[in-house]
Protein backbone atom coordinates (compact mmCIF):
# COMPACT_ATOMS: atom_id res chain seq x y z
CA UNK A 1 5.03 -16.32 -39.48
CA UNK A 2 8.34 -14.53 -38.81
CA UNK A 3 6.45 -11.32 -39.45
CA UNK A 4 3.75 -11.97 -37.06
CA UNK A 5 6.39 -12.68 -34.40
CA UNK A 6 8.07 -9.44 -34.86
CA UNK A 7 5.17 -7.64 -35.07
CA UNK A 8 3.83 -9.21 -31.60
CA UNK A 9 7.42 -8.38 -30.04
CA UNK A 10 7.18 -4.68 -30.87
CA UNK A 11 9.98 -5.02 -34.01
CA UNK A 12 7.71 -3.87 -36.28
CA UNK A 13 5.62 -0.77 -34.59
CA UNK A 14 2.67 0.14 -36.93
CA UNK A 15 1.48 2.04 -34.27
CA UNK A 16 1.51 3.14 -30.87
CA UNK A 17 -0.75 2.90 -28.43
CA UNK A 18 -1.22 4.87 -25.36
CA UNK A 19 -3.81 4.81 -22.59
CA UNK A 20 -5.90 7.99 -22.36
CA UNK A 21 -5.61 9.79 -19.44
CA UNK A 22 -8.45 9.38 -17.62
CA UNK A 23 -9.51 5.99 -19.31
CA UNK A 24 -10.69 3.04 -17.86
CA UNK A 25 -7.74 0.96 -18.54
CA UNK A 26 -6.04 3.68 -16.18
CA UNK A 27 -8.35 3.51 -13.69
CA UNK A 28 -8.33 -0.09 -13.50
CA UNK A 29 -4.89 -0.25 -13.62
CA UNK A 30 -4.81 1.93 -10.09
CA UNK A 31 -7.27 0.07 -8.36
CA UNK A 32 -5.24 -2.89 -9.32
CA UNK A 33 -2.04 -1.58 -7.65
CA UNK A 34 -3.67 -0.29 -4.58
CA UNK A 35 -5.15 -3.93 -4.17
CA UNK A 36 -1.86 -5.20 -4.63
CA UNK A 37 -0.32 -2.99 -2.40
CA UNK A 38 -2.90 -3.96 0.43
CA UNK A 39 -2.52 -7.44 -0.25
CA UNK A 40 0.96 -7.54 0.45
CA UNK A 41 0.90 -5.89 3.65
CA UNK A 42 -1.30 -8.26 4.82
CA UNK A 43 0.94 -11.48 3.81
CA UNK A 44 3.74 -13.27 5.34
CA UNK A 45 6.91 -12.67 3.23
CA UNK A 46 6.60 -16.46 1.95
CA UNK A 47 2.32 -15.19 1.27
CA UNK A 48 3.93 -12.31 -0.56
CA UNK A 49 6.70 -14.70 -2.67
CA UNK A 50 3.99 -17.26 -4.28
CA UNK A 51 1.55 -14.22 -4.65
CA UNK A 52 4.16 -12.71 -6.67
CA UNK A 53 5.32 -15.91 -8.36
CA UNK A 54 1.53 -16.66 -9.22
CA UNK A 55 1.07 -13.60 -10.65
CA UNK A 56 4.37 -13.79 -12.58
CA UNK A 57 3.17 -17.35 -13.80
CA UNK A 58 -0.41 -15.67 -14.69
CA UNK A 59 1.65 -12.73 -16.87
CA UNK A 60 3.32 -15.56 -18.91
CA UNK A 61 0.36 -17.22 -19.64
CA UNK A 62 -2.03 -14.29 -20.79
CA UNK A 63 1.49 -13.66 -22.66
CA UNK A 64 1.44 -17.00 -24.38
CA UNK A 65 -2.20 -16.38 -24.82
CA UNK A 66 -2.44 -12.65 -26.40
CA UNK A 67 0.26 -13.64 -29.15
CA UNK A 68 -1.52 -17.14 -30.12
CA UNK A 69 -4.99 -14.62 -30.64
CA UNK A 70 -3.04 -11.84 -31.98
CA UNK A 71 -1.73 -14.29 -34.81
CA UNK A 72 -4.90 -16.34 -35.17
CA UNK A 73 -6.54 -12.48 -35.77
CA UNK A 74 -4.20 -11.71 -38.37
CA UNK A 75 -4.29 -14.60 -40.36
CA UNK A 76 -8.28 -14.17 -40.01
CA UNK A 77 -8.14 -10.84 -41.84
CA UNK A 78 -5.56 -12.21 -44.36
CA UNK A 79 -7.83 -14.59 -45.88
């Protein structure tokens, strides 16, 4: 399990992966930030503080999320 662990927290690299220029995960990642930015300027500073602490809240879970699948897909190909 150890393994796993290290693996997920990028101590054990077996490779790395970039986003194409160009790709979609780029271009989605853009129109993200632009939304964001637009957002923002339209909230109150206390809108903008829960947006962000909302969002921060959301990264942690996906976090918690993408390492329990990660694992769960590892042990799959194991067996």
């Amino acid at each position: 399990m150890y393994l796993l662990n290290d693996l997920w927290y990028g101590n054990v690299n077996p490779s790395e992966r970039h986003a194409c220029r160009g790709s979609e995960y780029k271009k989605v990642t853009a129109e993200a930030a632009e939304c964001m930015d637009r957002l923002m300027a339209e909230l109150t500073p206390k809108g903008s503080e829960l947006l962000e602490d909302l969002l921060d809240t959301y990264v942690v879970l996906n976090s918690i999320s993408e390492e329990d699948t990660f694992i769960r897909g590892v042990r799959i190909g194991a067996q």
